[in-house]
C-alpha atoms as a PDB file:
ATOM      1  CA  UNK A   1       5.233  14.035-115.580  1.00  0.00           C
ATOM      2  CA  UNK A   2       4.061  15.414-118.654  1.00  0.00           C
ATOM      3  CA  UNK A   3       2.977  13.035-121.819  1.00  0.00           C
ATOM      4  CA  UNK A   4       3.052  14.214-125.313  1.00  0.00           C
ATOM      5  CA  UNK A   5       0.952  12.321-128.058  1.00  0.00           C
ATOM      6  CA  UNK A   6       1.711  11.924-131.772  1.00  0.00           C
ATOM      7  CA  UNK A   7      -1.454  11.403-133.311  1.00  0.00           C
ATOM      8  CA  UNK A   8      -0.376   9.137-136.763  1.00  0.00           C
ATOM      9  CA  UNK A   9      -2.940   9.579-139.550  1.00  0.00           C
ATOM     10  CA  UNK A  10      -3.539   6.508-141.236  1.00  0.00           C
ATOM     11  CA  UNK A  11      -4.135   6.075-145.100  1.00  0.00           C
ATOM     12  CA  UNK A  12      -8.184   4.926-145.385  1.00  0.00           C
ATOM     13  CA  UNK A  13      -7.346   1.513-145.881  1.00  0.00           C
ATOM     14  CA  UNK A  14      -9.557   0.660-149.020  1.00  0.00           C
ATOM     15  CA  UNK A  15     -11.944  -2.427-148.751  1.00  0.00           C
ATOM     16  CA  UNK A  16     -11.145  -5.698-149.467  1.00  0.00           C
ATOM     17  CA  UNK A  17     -14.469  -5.745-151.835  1.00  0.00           C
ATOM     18  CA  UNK A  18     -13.708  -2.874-154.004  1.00  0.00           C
ATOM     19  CA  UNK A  19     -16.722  -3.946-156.124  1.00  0.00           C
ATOM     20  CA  UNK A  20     -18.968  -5.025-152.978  1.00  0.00           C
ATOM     21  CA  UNK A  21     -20.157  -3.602-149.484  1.00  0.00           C
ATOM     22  CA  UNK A  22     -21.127  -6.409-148.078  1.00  0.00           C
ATOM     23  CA  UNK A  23     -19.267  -7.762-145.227  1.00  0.00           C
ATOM     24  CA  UNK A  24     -18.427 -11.769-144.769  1.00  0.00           C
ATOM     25  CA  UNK A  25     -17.092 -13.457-142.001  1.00  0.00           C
ATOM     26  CA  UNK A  26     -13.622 -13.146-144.043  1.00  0.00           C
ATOM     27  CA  UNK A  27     -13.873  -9.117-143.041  1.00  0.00           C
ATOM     28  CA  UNK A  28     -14.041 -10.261-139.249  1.00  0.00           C
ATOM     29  CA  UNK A  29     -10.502 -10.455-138.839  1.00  0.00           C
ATOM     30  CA  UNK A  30      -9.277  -7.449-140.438  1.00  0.00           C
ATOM     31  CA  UNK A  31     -12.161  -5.593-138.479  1.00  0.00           C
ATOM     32  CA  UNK A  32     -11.230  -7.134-135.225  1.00  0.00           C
ATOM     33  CA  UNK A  33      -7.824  -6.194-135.784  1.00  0.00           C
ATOM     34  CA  UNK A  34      -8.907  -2.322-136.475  1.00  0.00           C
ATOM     35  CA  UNK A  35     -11.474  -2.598-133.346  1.00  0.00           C
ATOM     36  CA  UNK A  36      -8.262  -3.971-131.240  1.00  0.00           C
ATOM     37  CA  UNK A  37      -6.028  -1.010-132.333  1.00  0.00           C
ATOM     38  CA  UNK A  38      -8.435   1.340-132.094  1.00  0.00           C
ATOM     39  CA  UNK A  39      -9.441   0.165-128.269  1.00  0.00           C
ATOM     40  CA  UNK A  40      -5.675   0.113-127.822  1.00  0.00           C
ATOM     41  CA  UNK A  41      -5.455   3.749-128.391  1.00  0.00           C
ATOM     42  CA  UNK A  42      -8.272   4.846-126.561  1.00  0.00           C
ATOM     43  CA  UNK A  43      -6.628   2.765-123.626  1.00  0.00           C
ATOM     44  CA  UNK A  44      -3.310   5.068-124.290  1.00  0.00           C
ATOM     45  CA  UNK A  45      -5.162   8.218-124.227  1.00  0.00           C
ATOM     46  CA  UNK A  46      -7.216   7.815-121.227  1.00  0.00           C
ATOM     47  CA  UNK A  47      -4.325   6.339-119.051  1.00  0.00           C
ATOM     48  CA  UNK A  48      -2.451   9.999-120.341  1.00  0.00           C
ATOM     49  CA  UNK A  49      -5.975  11.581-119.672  1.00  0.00           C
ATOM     50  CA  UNK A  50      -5.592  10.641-115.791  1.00  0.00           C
ATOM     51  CA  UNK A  51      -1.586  11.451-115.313  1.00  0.00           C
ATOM     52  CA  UNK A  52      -2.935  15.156-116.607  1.00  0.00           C
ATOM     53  CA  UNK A  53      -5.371  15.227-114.655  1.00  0.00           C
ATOM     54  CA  UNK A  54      -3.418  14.470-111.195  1.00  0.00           C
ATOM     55  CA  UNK A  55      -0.141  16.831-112.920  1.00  0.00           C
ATOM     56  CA  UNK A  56      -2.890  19.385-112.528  1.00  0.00           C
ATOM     57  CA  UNK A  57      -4.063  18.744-109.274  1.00  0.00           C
ATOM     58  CA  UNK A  58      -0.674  18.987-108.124  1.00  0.00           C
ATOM     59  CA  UNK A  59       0.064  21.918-109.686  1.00  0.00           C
ATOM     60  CA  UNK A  60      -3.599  23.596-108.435  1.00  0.00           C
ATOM     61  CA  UNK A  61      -2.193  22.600-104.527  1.00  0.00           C
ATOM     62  CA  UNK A  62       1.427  23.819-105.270  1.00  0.00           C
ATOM     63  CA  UNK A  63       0.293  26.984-106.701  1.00  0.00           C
ATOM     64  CA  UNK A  64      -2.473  27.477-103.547  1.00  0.00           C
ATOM     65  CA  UNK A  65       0.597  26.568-101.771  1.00  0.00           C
ATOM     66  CA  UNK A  66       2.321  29.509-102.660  1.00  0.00           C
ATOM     67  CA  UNK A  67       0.012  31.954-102.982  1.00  0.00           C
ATOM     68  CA  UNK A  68      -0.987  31.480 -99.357  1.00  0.00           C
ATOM     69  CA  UNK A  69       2.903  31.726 -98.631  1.00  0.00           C
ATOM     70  CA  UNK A  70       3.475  35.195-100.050  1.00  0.00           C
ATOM     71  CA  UNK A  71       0.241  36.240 -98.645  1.00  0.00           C
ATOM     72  CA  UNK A  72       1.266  35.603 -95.110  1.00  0.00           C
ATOM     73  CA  UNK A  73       4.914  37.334 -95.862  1.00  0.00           C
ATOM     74  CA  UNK A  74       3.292  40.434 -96.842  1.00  0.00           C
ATOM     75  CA  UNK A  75       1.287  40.119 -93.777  1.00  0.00           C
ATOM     76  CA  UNK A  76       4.578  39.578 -91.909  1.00  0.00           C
ATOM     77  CA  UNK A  77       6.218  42.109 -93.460  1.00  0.00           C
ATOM     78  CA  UNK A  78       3.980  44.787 -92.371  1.00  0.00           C
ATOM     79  CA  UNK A  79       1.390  44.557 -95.041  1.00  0.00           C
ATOM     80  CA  UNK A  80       3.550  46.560 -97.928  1.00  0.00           C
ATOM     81  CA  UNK A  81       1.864  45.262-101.900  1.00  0.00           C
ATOM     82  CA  UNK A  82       5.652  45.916-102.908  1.00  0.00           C
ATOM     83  CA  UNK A  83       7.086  43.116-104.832  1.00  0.00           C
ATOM     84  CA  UNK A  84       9.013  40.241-103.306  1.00  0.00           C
ATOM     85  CA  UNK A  85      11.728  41.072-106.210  1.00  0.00           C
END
């Protein structure tokens, strides 16, 4: 399973007090809703964070997998280092 992530610059949104950086209680919801997105894509990347993880894992053990397979064929096969091909 592999996960591919399109990261979407944003414009810098400009403030809703051009002229003032003070924040008011009327900024809470427009920085709520930035806080929300910005939790949601944190959640997005972590969850793809952990299916890359355990794709790797599984590709590690695979891999082992068949390394340890050819090893024993060459064994088998009377030791030669000739390729399998």
């Amino acid at each position: 399973m592999l996960f591919m992530c399109q990261v979407e610059e944003e414009p810098e949104q400009t403030s809703q007090r051009d002229t003032d950086d003070a924040l008011t209680a009327d900024d809470l919801p427009r920085i709520q809703e930035e806080v929300d997105e910005l939790q949601r894509q944190f959640d997005v990347a972590v969850a793809e964070k952990h299916a890359l993880e355990q794709e790797l894992q599984s590709m590690r053990e695979r891999l082992k997998a068949c390394a340890d397979l050819t090893d024993r064929y060459r064994v088998w096969a009377g030791g030669t280092s000739q390729s399998l091909y």
